[in-house]
C-alpha atoms as a PDB file:
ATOM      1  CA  UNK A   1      26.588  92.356 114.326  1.00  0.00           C
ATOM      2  CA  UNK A   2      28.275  90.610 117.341  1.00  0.00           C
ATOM      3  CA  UNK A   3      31.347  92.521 118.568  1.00  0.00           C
ATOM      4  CA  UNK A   4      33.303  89.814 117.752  1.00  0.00           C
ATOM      5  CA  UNK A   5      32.711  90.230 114.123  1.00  0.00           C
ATOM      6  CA  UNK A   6      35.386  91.548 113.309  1.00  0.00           C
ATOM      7  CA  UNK A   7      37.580  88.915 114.496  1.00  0.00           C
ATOM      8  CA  UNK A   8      35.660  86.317 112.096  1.00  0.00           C
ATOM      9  CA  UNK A   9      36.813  87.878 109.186  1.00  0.00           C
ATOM     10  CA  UNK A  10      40.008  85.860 110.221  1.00  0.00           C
ATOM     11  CA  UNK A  11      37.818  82.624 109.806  1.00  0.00           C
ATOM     12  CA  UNK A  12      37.411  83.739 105.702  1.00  0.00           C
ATOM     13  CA  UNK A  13      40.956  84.235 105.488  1.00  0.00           C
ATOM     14  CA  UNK A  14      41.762  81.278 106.605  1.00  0.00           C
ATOM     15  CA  UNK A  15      39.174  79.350 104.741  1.00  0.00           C
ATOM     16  CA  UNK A  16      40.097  80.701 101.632  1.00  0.00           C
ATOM     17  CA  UNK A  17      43.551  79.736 101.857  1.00  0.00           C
ATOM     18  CA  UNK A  18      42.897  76.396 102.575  1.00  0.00           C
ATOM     19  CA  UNK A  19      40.898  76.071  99.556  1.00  0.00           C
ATOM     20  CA  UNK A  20      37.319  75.596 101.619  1.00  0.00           C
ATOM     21  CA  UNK A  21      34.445  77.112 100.216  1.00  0.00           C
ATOM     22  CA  UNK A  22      31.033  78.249 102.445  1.00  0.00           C
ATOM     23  CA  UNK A  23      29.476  75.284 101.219  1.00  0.00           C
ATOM     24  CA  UNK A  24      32.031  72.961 102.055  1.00  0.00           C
ATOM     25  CA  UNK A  25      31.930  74.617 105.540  1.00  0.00           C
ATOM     26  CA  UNK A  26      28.114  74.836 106.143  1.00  0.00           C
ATOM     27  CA  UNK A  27      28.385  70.681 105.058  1.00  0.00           C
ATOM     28  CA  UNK A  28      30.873  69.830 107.263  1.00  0.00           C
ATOM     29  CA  UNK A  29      29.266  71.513 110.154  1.00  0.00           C
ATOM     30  CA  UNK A  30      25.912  69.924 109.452  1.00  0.00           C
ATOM     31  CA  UNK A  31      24.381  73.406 108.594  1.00  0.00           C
ATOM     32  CA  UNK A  32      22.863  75.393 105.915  1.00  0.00           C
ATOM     33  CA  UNK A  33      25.333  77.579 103.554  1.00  0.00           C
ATOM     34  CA  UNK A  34      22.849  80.260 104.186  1.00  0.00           C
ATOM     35  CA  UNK A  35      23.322  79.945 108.261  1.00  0.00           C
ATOM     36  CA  UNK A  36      27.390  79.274 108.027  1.00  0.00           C
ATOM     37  CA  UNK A  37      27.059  82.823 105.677  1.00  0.00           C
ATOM     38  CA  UNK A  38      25.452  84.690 108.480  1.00  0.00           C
ATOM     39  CA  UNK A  39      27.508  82.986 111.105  1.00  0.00           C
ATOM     40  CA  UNK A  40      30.751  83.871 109.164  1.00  0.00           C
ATOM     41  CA  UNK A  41      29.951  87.460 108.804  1.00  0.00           C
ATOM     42  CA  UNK A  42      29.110  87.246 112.823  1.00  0.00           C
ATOM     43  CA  UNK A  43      25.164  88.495 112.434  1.00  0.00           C
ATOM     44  CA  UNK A  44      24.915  84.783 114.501  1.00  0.00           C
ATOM     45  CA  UNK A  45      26.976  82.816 116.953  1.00  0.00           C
ATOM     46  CA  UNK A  46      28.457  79.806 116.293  1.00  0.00           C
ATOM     47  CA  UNK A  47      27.385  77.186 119.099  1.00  0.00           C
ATOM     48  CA  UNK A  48      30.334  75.344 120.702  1.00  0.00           C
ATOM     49  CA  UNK A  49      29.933  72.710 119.211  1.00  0.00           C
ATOM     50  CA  UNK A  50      30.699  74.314 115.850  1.00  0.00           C
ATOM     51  CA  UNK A  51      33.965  76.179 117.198  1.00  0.00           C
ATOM     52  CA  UNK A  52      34.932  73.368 117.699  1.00  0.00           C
ATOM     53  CA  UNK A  53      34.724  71.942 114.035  1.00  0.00           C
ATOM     54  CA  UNK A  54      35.925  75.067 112.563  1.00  0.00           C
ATOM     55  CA  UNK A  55      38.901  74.955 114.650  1.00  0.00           C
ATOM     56  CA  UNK A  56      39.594  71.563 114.127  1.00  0.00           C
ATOM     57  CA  UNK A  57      38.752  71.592 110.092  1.00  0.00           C
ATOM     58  CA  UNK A  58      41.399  75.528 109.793  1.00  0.00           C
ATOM     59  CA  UNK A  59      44.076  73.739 112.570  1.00  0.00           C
ATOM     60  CA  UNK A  60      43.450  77.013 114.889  1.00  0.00           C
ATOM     61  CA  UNK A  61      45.600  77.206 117.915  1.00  0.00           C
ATOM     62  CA  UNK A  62      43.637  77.405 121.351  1.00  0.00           C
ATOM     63  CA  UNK A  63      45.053  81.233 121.659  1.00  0.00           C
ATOM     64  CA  UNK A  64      43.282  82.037 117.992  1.00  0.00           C
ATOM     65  CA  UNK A  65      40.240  80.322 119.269  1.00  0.00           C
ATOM     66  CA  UNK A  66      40.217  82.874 122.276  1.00  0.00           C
ATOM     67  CA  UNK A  67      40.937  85.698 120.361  1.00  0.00           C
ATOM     68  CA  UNK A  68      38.490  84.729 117.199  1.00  0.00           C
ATOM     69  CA  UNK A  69      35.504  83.452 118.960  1.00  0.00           C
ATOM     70  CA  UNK A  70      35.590  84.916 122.619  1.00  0.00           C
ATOM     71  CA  UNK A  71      37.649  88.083 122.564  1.00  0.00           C
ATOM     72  CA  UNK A  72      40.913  87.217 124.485  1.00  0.00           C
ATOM     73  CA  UNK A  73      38.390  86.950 127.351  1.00  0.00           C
ATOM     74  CA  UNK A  74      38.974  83.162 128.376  1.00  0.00           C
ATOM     75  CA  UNK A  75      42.336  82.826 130.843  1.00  0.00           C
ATOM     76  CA  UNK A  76      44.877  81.043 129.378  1.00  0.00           C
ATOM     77  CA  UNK A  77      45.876  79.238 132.220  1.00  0.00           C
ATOM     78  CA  UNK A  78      48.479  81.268 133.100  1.00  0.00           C
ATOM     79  CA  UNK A  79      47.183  83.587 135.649  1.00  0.00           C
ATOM     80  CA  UNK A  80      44.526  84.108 137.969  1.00  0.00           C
ATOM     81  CA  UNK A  81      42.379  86.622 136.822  1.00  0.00           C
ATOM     82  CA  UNK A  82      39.380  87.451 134.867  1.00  0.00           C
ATOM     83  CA  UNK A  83      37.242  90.391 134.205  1.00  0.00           C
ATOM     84  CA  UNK A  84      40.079  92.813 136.450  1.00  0.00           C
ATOM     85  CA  UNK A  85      39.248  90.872 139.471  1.00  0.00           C
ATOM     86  CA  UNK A  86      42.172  88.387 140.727  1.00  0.00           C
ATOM     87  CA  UNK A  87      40.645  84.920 141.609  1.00  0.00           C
ATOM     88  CA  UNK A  88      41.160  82.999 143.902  1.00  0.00           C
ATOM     89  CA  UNK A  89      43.532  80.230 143.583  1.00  0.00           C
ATOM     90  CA  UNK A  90      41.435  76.197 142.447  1.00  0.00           C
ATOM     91  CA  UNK A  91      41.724  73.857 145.550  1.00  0.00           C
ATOM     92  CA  UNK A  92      43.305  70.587 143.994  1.00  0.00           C
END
């Protein structure tokens, strides 16, 4: 299980409540139930591509994004660093 995992379990939550089922999910992705199951319970990535969907089809903010599918590890924009190194600053 990806480390993440745990942070998918969000991604049920929130597709329960808004009435989606795994099937409805897997369809709308273009994928089987059967790989949206495993992908849900994190034993395989999602590509991009699919974040993408599945934040677009919940309404998931770009800060539940980071948190749900890549830790809290992408910057938000608001500061330089990344991995506890500063960075340095993007030439315009």
């Amino acid at each position: 299980m990806e480390p993440f995992a745990k942070n998918l379990r969000w991604i049920r939550g929130a597709r329960s409540a808004f009435g989606f089922s795994q099937k409805q999910m897997a369809d709308a992705l273009g994928i089987s139930e059967s790989s949206y199951q495993k992908k849900e319970a994190g034993d395989i990535r999602f590509s991009d591509g699919e974040k993408v969907m599945v934040a677009k089809i919940l309404g998931l903010s770009m800060d539940q994004v980071n948190q749900i599918f890549f830790g809290g590890e992408l910057p938000n924009g608001n500061d330089n660093s990344c991995c506890g190194k500063t960075l340095p600053p993007f030439l315009p």
